[in-house]
PDB file of N, CA and C in Angstrom:
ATOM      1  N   UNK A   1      10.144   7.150  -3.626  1.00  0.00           N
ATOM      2  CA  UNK A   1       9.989   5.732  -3.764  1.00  0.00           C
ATOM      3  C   UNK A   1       9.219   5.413  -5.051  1.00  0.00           C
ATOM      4  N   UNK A   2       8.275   6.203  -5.238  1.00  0.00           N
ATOM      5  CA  UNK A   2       7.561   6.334  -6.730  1.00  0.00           C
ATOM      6  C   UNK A   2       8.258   6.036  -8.236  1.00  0.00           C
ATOM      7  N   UNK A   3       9.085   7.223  -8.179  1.00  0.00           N
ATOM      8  CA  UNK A   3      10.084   7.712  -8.855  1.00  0.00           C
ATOM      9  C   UNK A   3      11.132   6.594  -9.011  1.00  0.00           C
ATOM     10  N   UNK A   4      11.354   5.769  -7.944  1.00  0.00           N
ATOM     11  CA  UNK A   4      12.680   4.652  -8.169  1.00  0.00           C
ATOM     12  C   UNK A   4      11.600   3.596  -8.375  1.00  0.00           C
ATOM     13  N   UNK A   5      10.597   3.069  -7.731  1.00  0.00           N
ATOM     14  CA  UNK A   5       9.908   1.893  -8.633  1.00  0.00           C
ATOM     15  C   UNK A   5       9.855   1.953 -10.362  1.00  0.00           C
ATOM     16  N   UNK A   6       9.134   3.462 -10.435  1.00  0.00           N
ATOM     17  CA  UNK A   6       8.855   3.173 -11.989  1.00  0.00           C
ATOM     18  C   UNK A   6      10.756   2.914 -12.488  1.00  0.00           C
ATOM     19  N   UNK A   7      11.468   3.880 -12.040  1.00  0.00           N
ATOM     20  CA  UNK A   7      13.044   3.611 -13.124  1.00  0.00           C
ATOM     21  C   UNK A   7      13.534   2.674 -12.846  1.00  0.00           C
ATOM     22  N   UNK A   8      13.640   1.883 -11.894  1.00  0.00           N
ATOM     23  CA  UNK A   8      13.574   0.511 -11.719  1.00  0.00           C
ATOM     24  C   UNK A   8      12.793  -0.662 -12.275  1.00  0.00           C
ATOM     25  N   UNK A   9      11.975  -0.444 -12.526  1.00  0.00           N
ATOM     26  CA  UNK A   9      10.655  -1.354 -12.849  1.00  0.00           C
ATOM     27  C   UNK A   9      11.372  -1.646 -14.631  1.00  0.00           C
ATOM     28  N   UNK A  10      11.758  -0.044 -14.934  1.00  0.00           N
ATOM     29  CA  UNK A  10      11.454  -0.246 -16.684  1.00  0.00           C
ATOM     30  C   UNK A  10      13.886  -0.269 -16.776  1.00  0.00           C
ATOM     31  N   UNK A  11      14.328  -0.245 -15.713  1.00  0.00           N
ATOM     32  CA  UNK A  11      15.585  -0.898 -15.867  1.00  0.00           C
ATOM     33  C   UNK A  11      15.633  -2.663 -15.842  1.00  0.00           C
ATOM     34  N   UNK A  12      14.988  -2.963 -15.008  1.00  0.00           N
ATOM     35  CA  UNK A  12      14.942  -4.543 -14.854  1.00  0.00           C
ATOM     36  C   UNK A  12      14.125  -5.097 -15.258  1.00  0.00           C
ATOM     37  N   UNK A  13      12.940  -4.852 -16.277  1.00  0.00           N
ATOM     38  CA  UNK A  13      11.958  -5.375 -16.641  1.00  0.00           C
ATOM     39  C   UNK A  13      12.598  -6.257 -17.731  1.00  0.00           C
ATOM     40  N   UNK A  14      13.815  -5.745 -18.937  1.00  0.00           N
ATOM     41  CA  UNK A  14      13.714  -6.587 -19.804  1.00  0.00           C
ATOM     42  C   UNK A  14      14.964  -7.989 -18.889  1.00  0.00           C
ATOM     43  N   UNK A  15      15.151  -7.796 -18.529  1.00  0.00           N
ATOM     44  CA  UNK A  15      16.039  -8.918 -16.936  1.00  0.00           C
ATOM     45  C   UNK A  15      14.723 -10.197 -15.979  1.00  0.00           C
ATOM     46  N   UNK A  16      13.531  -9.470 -16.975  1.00  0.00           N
ATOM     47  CA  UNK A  16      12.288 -10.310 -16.498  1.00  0.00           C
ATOM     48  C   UNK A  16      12.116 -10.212 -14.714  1.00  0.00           C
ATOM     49  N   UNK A  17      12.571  -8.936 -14.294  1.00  0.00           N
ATOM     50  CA  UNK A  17      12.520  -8.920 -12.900  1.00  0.00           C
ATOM     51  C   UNK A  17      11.213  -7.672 -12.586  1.00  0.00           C
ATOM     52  N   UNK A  18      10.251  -7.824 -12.592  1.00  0.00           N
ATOM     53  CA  UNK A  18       9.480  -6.631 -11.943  1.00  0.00           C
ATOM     54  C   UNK A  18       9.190  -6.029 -11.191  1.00  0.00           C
ATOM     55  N   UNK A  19       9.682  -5.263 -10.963  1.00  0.00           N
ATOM     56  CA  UNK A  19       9.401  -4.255  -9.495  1.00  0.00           C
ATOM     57  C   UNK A  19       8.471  -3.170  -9.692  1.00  0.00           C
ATOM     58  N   UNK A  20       7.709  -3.492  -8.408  1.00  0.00           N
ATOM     59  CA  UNK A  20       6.547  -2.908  -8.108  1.00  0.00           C
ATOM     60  C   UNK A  20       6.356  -2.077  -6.694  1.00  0.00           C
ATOM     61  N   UNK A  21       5.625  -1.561  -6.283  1.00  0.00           N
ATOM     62  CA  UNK A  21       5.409  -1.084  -4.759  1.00  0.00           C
ATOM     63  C   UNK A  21       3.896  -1.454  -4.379  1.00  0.00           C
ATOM     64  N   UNK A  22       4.035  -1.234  -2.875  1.00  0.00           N
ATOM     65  CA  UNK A  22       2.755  -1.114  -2.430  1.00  0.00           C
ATOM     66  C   UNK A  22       2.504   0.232  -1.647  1.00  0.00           C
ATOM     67  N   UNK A  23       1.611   1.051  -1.384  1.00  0.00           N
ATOM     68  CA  UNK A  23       1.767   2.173  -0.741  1.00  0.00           C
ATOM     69  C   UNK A  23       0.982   1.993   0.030  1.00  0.00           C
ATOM     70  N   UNK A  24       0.850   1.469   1.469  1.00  0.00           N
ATOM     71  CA  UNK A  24      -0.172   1.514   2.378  1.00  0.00           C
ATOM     72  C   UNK A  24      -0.205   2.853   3.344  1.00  0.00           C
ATOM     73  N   UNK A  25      -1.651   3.090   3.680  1.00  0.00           N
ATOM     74  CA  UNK A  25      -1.636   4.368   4.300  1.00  0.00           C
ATOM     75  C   UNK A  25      -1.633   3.670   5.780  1.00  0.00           C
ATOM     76  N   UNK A  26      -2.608   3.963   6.784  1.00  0.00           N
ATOM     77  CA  UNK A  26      -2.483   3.900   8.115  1.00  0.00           C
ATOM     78  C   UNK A  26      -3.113   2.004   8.358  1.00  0.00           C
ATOM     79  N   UNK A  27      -2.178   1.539   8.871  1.00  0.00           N
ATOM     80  CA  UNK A  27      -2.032   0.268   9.201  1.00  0.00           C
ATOM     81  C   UNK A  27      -2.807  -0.146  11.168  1.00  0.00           C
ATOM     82  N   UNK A  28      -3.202  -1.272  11.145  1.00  0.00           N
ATOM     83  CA  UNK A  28      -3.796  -1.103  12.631  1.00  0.00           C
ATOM     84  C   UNK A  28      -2.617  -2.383  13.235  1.00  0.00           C
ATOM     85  N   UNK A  29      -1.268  -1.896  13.549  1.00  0.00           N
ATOM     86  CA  UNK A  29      -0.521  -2.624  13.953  1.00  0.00           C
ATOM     87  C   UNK A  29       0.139  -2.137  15.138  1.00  0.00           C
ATOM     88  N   UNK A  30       0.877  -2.623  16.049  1.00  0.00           N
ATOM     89  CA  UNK A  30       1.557  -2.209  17.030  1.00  0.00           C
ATOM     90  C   UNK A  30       2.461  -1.247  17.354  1.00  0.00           C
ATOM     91  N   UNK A  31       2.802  -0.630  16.123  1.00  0.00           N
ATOM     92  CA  UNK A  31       3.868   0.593  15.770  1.00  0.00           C
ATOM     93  C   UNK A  31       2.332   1.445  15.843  1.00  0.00           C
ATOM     94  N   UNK A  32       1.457   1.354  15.837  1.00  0.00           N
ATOM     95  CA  UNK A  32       0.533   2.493  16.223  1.00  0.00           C
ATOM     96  C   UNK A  32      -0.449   2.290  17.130  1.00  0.00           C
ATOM     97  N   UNK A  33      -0.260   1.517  18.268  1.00  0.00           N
ATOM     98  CA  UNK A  33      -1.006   1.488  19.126  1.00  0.00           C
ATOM     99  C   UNK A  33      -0.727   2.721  20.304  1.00  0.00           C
ATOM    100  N   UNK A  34       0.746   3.052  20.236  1.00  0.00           N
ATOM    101  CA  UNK A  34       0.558   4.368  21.077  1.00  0.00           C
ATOM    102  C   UNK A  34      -0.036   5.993  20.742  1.00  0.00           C
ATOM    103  N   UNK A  35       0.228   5.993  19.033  1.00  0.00           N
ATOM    104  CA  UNK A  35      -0.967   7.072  18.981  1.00  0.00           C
ATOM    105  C   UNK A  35      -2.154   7.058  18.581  1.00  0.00           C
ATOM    106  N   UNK A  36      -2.988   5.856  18.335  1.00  0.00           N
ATOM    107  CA  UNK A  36      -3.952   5.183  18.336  1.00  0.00           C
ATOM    108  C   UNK A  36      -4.659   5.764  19.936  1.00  0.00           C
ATOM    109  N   UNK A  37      -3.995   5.541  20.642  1.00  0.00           N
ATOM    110  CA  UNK A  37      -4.155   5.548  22.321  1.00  0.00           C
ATOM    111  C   UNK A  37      -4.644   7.189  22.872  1.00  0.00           C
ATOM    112  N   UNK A  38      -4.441   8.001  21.836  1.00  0.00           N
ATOM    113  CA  UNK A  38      -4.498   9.206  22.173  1.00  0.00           C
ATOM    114  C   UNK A  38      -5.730   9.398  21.827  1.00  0.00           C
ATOM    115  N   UNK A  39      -6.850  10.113  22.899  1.00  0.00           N
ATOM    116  CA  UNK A  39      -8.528  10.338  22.461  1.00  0.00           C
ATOM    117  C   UNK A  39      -8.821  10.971  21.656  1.00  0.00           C
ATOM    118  N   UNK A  40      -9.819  10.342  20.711  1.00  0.00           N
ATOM    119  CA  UNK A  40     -10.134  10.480  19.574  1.00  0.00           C
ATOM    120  C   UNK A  40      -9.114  10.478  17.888  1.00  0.00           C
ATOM    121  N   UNK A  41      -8.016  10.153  18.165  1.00  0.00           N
ATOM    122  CA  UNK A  41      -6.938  10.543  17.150  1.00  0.00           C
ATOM    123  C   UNK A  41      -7.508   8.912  15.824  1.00  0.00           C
ATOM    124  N   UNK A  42      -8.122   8.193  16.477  1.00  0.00           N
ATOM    125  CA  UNK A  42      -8.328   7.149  15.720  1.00  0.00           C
ATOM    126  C   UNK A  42      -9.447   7.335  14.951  1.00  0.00           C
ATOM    127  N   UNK A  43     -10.127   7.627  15.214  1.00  0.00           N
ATOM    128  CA  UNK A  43     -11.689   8.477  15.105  1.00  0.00           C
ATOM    129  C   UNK A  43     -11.256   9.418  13.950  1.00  0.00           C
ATOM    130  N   UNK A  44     -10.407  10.151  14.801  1.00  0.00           N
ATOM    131  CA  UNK A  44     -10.065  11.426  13.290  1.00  0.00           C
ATOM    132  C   UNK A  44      -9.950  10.686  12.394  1.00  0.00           C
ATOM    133  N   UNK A  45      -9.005  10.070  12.089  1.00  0.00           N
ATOM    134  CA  UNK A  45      -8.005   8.872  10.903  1.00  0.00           C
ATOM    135  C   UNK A  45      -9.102   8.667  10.149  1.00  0.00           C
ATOM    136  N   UNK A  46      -9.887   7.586  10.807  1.00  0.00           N
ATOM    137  CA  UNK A  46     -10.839   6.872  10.037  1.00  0.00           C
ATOM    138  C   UNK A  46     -11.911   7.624   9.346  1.00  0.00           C
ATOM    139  N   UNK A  47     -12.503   9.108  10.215  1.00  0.00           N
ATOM    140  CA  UNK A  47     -13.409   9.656   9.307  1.00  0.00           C
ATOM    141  C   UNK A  47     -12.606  10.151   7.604  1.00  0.00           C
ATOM    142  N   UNK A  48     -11.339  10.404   8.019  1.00  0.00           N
ATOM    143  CA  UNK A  48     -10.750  10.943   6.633  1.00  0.00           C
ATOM    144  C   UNK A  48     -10.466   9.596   5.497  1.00  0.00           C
ATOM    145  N   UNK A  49     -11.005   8.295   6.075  1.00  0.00           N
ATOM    146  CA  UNK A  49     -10.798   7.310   4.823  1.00  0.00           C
ATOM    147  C   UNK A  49     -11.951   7.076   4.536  1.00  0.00           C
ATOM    148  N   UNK A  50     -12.127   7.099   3.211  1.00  0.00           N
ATOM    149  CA  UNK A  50     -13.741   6.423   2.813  1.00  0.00           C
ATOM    150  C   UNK A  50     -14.349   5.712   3.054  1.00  0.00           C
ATOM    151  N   UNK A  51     -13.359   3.909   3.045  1.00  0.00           N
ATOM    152  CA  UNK A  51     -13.662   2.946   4.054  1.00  0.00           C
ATOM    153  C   UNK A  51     -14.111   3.192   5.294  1.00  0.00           C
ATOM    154  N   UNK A  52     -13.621   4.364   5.632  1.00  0.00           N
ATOM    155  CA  UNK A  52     -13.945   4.812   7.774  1.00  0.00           C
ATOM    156  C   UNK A  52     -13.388   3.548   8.614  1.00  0.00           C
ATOM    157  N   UNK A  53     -12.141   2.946   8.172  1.00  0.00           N
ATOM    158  CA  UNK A  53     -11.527   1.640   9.282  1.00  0.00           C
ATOM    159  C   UNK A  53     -10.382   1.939   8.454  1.00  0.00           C
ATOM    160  N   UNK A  54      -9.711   1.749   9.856  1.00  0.00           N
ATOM    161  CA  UNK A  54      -8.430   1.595   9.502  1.00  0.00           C
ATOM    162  C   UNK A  54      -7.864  -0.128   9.510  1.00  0.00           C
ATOM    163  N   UNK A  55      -7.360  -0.503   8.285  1.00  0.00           N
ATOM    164  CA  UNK A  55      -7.378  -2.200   8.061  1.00  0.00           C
ATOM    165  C   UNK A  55      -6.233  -2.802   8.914  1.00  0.00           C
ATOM    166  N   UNK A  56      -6.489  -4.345   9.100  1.00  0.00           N
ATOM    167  CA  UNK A  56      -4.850  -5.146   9.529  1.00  0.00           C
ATOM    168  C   UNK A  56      -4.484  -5.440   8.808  1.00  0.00           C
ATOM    169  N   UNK A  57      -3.159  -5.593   9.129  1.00  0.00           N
ATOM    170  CA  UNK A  57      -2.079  -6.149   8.059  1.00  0.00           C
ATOM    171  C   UNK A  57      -2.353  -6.887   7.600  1.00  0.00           C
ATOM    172  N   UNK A  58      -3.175  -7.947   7.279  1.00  0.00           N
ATOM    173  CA  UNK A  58      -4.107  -8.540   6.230  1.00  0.00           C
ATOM    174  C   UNK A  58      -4.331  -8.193   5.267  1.00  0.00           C
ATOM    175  N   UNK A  59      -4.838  -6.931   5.317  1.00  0.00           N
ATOM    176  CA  UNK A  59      -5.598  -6.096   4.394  1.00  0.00           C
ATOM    177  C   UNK A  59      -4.827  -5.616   2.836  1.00  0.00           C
ATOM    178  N   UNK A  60      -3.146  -5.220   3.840  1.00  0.00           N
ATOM    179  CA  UNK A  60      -2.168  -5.222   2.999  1.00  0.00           C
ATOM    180  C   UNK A  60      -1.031  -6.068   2.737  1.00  0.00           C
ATOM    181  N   UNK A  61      -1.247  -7.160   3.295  1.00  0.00           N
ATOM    182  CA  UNK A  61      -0.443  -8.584   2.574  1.00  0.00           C
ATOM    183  C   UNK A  61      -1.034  -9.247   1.125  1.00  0.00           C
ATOM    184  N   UNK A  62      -2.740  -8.791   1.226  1.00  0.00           N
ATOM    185  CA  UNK A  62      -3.682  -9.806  -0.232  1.00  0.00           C
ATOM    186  C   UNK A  62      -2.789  -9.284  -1.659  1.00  0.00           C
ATOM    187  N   UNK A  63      -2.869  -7.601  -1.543  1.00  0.00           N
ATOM    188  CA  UNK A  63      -2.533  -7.315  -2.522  1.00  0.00           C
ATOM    189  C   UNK A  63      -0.646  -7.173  -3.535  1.00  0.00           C
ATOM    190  N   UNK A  64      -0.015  -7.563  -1.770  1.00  0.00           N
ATOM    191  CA  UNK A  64       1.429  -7.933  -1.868  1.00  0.00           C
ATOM    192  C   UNK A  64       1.448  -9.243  -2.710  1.00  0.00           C
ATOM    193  N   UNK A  65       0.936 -10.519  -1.823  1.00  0.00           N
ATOM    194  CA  UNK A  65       0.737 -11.564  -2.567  1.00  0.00           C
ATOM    195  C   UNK A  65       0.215 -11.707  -3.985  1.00  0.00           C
ATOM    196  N   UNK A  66      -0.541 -10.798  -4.599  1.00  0.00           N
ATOM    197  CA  UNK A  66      -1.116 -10.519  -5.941  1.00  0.00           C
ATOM    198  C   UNK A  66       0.004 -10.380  -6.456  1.00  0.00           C
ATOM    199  N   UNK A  67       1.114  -9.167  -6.116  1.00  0.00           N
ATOM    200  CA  UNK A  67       2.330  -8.937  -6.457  1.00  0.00           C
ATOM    201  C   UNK A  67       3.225  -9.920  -7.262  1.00  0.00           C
ATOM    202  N   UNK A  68       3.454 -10.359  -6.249  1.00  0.00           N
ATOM    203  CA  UNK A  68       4.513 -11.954  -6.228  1.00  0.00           C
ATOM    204  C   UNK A  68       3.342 -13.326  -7.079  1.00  0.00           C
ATOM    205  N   UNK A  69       2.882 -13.029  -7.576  1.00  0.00           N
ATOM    206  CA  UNK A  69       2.191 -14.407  -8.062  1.00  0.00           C
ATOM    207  C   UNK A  69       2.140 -13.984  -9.649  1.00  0.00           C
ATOM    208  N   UNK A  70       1.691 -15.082 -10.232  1.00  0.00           N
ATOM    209  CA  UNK A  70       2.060 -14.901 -11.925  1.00  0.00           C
ATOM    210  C   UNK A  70       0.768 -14.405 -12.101  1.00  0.00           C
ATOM    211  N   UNK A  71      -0.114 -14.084 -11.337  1.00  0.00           N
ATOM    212  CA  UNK A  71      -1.035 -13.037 -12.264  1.00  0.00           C
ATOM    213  C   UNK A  71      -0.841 -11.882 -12.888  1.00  0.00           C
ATOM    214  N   UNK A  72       0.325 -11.552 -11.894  1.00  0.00           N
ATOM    215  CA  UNK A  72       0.780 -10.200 -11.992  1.00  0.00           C
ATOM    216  C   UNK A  72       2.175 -10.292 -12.844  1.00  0.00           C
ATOM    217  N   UNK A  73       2.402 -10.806 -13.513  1.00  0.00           N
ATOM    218  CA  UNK A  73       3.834 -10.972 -14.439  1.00  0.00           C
ATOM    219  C   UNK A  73       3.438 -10.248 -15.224  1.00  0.00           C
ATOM    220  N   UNK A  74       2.526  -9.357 -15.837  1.00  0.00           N
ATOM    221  CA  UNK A  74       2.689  -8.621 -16.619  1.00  0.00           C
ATOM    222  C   UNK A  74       2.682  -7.058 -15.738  1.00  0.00           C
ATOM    223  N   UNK A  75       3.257  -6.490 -14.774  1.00  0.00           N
ATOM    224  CA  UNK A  75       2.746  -5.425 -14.034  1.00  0.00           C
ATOM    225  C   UNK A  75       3.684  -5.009 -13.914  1.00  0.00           C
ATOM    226  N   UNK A  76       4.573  -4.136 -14.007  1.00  0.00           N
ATOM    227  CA  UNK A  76       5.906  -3.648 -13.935  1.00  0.00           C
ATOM    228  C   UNK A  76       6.142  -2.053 -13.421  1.00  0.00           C
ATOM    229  N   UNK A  77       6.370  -1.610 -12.841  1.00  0.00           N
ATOM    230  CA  UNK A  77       6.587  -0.040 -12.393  1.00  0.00           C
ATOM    231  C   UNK A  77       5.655   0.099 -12.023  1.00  0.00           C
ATOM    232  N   UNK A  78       4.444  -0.520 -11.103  1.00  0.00           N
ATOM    233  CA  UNK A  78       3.679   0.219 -10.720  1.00  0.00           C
ATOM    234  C   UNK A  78       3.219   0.892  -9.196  1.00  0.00           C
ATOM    235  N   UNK A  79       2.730   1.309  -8.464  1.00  0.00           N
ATOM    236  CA  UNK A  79       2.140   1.905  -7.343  1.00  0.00           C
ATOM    237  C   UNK A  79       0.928   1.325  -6.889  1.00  0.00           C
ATOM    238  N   UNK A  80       0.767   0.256  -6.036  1.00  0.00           N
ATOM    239  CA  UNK A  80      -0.457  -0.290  -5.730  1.00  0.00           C
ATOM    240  C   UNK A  80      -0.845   0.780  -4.319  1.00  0.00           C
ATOM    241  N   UNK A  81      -1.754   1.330  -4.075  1.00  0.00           N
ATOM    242  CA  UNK A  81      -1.930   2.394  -3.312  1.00  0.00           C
ATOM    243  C   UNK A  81      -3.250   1.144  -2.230  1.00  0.00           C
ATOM    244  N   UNK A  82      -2.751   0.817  -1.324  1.00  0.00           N
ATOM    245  CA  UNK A  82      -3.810   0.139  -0.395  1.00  0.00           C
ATOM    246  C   UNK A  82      -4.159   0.932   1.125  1.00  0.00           C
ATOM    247  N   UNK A  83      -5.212   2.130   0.713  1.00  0.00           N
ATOM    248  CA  UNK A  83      -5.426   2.929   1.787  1.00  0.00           C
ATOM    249  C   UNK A  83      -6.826   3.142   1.805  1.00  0.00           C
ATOM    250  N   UNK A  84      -7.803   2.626   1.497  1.00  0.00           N
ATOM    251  CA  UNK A  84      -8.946   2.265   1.664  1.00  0.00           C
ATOM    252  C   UNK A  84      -9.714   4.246   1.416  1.00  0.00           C
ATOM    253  N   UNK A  85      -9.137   4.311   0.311  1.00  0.00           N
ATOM    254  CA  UNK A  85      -9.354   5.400  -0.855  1.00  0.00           C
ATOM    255  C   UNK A  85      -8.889   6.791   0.129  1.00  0.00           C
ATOM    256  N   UNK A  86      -8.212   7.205   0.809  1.00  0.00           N
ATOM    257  CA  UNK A  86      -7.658   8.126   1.677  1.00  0.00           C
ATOM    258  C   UNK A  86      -6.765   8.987   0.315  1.00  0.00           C
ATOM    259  N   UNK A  87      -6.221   7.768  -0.160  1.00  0.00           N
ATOM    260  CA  UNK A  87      -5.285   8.968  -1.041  1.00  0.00           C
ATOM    261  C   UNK A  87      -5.828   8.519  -2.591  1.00  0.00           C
ATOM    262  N   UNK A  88      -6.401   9.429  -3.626  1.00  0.00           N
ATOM    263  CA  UNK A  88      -6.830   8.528  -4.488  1.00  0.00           C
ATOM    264  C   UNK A  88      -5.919   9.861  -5.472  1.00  0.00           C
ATOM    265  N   UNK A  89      -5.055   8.940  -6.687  1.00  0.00           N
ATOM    266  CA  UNK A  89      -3.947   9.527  -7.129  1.00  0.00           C
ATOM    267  C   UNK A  89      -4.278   9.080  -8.719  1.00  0.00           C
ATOM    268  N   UNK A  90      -4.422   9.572  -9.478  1.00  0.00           N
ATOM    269  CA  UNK A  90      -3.709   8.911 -11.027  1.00  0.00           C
ATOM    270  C   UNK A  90      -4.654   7.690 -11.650  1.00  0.00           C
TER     271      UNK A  90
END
């Protein structure tokens, strides 16, 4: 997905279209409330993020919306990584 944002990003950029990603790591939404549910597995998660919480979808809509707004018209091929430093890359 990396790999097709950036060749995407720098195919449609002069088309004034920018494509970008977001990479969220572990989300606190309903697609994980059943292994959430399993003792201690949440506990694990969170000690391995720096933050130590795992965020709501809140957390990763702010920086979507950054996306889509003209602040960001100059941002093209990039990887917004919103995992509350779990994966810290580049």
């Amino acid at each position: 997905m990396i790999d097709f944002t950036k060749s995407l990003g720098a195919e449609l950029a002069p088309l004034n279209i920018m494509v970008n990603c977001v990479a969220p790591g572990w989300v606190d939404t309903e697609m994980c409330t059943e292994v959430f549910a399993q003792p201690g597995f949440r506990e694990k998660i969170e000690a391995g993020i720096p933050l130590k919480r795992i965020p709501p979808p809140e957390d990763i809509a702010g920086p979507i919306l950054f996306l889509v707004s003209d602040m960001a018209r100059h941002i093209v091929g990039e990887v917004i990584n919103v995992n509350g430093g779990s994966v810290m890359c580049g």
